[in-house]
Structure formats: structure tokens, C-alpha cells
C-alpha atoms as a PDB file:
ATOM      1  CA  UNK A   1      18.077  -3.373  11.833  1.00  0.00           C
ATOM      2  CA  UNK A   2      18.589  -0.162  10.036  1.00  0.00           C
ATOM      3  CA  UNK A   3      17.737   0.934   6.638  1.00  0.00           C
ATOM      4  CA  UNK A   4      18.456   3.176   4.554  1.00  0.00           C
ATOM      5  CA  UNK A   5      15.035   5.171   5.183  1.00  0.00           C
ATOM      6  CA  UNK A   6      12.611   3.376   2.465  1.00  0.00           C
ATOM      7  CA  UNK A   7       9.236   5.241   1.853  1.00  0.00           C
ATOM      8  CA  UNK A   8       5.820   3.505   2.243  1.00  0.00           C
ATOM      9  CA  UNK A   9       2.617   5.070   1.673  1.00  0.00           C
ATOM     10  CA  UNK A  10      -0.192   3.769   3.499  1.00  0.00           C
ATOM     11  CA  UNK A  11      -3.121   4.273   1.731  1.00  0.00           C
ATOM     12  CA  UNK A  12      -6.069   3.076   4.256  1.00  0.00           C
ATOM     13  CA  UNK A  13      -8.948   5.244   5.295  1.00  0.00           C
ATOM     14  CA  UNK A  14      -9.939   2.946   8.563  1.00  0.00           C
ATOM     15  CA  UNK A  15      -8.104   5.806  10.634  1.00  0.00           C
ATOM     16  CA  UNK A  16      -7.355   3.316  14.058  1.00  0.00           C
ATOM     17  CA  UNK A  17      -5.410   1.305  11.934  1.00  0.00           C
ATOM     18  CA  UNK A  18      -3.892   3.834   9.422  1.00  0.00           C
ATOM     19  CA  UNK A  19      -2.482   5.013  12.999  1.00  0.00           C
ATOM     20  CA  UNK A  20      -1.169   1.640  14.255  1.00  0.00           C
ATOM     21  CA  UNK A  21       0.435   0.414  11.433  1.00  0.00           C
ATOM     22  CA  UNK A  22       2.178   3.928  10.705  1.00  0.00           C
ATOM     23  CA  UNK A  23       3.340   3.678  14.072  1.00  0.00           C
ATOM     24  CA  UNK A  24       5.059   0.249  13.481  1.00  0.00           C
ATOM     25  CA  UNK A  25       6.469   0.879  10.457  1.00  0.00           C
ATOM     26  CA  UNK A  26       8.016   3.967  11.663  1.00  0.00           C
ATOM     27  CA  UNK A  27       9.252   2.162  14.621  1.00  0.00           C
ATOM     28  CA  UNK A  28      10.893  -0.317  11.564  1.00  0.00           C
ATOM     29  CA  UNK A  29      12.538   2.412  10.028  1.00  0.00           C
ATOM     30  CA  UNK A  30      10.452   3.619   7.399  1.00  0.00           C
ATOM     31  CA  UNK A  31       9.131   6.591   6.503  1.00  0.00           C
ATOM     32  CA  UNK A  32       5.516   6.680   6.059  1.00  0.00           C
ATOM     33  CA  UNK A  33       3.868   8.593   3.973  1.00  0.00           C
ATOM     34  CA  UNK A  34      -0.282   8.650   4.373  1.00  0.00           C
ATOM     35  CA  UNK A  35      -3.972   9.021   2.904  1.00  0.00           C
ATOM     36  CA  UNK A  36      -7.705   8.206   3.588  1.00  0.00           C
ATOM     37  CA  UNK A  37      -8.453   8.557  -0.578  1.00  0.00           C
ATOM     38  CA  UNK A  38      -7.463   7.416  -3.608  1.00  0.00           C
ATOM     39  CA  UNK A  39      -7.000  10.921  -4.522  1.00  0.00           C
ATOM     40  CA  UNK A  40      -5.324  11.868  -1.660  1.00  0.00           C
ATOM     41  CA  UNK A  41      -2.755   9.320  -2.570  1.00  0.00           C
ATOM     42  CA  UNK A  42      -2.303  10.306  -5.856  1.00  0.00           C
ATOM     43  CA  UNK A  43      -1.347  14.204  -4.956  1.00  0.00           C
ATOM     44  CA  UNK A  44       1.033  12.689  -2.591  1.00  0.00           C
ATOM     45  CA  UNK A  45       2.730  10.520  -5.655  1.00  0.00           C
ATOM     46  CA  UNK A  46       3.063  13.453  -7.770  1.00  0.00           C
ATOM     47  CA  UNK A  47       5.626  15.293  -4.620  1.00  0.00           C
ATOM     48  CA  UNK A  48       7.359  11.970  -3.658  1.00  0.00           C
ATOM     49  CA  UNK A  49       8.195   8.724  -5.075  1.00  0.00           C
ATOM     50  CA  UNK A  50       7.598   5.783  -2.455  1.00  0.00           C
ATOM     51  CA  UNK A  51       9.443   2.682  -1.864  1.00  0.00           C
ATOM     52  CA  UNK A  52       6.157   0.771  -2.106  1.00  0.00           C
ATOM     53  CA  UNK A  53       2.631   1.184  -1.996  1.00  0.00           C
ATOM     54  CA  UNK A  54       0.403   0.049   1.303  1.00  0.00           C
ATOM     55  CA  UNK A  55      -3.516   0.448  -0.446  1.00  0.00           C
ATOM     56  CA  UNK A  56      -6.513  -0.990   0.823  1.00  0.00           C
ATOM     57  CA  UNK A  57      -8.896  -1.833  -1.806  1.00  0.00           C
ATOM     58  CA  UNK A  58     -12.483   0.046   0.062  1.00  0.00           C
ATOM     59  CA  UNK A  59     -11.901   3.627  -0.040  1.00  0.00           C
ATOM     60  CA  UNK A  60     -14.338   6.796  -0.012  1.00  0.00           C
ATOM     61  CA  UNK A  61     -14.455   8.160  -3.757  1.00  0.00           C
ATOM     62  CA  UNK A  62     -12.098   6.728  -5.955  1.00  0.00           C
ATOM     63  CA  UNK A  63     -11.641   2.748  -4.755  1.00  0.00           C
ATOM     64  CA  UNK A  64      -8.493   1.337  -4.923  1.00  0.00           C
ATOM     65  CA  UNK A  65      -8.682  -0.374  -8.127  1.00  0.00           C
ATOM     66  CA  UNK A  66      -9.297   3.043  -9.649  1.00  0.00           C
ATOM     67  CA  UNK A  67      -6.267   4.197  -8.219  1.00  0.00           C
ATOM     68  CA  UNK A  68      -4.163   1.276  -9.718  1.00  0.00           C
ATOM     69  CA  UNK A  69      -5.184   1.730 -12.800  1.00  0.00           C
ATOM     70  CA  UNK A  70      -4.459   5.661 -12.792  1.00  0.00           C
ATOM     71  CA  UNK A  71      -0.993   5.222 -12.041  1.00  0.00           C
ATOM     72  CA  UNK A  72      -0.164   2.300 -14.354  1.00  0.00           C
ATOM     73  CA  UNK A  73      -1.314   4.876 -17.083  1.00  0.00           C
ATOM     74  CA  UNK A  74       1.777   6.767 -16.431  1.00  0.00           C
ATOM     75  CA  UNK A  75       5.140   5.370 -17.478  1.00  0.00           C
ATOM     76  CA  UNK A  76       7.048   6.511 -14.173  1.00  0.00           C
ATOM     77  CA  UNK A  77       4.769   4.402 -11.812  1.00  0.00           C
ATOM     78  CA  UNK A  78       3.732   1.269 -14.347  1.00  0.00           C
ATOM     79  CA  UNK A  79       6.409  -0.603 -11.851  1.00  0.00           C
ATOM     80  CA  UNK A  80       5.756   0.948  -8.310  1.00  0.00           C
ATOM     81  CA  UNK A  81       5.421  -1.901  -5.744  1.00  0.00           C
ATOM     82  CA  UNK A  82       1.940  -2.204  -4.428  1.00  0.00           C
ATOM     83  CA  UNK A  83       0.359  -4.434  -1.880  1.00  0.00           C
ATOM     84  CA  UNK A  84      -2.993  -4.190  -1.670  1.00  0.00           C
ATOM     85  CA  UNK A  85      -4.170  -5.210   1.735  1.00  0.00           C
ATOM     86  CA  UNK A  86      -7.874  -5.177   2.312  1.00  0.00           C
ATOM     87  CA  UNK A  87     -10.764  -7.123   3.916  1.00  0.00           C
ATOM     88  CA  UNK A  88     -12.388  -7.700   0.590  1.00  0.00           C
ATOM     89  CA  UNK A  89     -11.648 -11.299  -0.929  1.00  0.00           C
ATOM     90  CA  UNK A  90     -13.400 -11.678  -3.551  1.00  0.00           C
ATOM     91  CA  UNK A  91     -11.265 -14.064  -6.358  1.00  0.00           C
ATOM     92  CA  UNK A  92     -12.321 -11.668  -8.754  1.00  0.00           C
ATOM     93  CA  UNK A  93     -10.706  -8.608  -6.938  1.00  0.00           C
ATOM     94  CA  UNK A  94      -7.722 -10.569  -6.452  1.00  0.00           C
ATOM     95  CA  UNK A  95      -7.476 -12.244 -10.072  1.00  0.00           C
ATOM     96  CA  UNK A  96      -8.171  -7.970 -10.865  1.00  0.00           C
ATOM     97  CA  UNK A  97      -5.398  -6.502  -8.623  1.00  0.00           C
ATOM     98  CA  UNK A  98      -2.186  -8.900 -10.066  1.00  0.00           C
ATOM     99  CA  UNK A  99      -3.618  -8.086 -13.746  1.00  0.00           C
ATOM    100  CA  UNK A 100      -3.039  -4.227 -12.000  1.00  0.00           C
ATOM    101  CA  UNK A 101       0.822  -5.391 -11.323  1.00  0.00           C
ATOM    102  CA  UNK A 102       0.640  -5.524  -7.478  1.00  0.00           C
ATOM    103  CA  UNK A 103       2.964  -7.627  -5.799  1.00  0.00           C
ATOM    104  CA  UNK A 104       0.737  -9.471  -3.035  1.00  0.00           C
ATOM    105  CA  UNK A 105      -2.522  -9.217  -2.361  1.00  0.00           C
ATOM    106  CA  UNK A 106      -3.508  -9.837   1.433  1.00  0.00           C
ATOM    107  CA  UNK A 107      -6.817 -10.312   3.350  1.00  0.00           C
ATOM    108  CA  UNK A 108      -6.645  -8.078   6.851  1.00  0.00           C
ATOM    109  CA  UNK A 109      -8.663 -11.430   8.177  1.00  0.00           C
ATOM    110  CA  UNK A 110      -6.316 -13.359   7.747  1.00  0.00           C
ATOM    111  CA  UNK A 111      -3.471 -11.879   9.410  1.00  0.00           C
ATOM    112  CA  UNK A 112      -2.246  -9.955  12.973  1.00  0.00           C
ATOM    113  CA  UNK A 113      -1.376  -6.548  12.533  1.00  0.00           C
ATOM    114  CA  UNK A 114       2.034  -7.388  13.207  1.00  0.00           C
ATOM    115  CA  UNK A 115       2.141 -10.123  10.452  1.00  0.00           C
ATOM    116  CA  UNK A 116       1.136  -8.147   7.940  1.00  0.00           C
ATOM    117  CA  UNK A 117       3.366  -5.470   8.704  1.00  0.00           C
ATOM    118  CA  UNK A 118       5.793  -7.794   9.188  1.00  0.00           C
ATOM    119  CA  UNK A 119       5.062  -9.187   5.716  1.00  0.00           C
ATOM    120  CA  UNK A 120       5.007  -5.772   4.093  1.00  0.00           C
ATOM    121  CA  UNK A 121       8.494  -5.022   6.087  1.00  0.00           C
ATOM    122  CA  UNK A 122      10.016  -8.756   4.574  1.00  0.00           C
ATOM    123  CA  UNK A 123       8.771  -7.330   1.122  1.00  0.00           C
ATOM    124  CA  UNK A 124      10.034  -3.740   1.257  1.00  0.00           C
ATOM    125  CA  UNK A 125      13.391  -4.631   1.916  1.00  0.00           C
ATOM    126  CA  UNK A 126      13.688  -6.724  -1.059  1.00  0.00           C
ATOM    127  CA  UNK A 127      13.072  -3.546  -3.121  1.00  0.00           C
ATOM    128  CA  UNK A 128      15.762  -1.255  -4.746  1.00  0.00           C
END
């Protein structure tokens, strides 16, 4: 299965699984792209435009949600793909993260590793 080498960054600070999943998706094909912060992952967006956005919602400093909404401000990421994928629930935070434009919204409960990177691999290849 080869692609023509999409970017992902994986925004997650729980570093075990930042590690596992960047290791799968790398074994996919992708080029991965990481950071533990919000901030962090903004620096990284202003060198290199990903193919999609990996971002868990519970991060030290700037949560995720603050990070959303910082790069819809700007014109050139309004329609990045995110998927937020964190253990928080909450129908508020999910109701909050589609007004934010993300394209899915999944609970790391509710899944295997492998499905969700095998969700986040079904999605990424539907991207331009």
C-alpha cells in the first residue's frame, strides 16, 4: 500500500503512546511529524503544512481546544483536517470540537491502538 508520503502530526503528550502510534503510522507510510504542547504544535505548523492533524484534547499549557481555535484564526489552516482523539468525552467537548471544524472526534476508550490508527489511516487517505 504505498502513498504518496502524507504528513500527520501527532499532537499527544502521553509519550508511550506518542511513540507507538508514530511507529505505526510510519510503518503505514506516513510521515509523522510530533509534539507534547499545543505550542509545540503550532511552531511546527508555521515550517510544514500537514496532511492532517492527530491532537489529543488534555495537553500541558495550552489544551487542545486552544489550539483549534488559534489556527482557525488564520485563513491558511481554517480547513486543516483534525481528529481529535482523546480520553475526555464529555458531549460538551465533543459538541465544542466539530463547532472547531474537526473531522472526527474519537474516545482512546473506545478503541485498540490499531483501530484508531487504522481509522485515522482510512481518513487520511481520503484527503488531497
Amino acid at each position: 500500500m504505498e502513498h504518496t508520503k502524507k504528513t500527520i502530526l501527532l499532537v499527544e503528550d502521553e509519550i508511550a503512546l506518542q511513540e507507538a502510534v508514530k511507529l505505526k503510522l510510519e510503518k503505514m507510510g506516513f510521515e509523522v511529524l510530533v509534539a507534547r504542547t499545543g505550542e509545540e504544535a503550532l511552531s511546527i505548523l508555521e515550517k510544514k503544512r500537514p496532511t492532517l492533524v492527530w491532537l489529543d484534547v488534555l495537553l500541558p499549557g495550552m489544551n487542545g481546544f486552544e489550539f483549534l481555535r488559534k489556527i482557525r484564526e488564520k485563513p491558511s489552516f481554517k480547513d486543516l483536517a483534525v481528529i481529535v482523539v482523546s480520553v475526555s468525552a464529555g458531549p460538551e467537548k465533543i459538541k465544542q470540537a466539530f463547532s472547531l471544524n474537526v473531522i472526527d472526534y474519537l474516545i482512546k476508550s473506545d478503541y485498540t491502538i490499531e483501530q484508531l490508527i487504522k481509522r485515522v489511516g482510512d481518513i487520511i487517505k481520503n484527503l488531497p
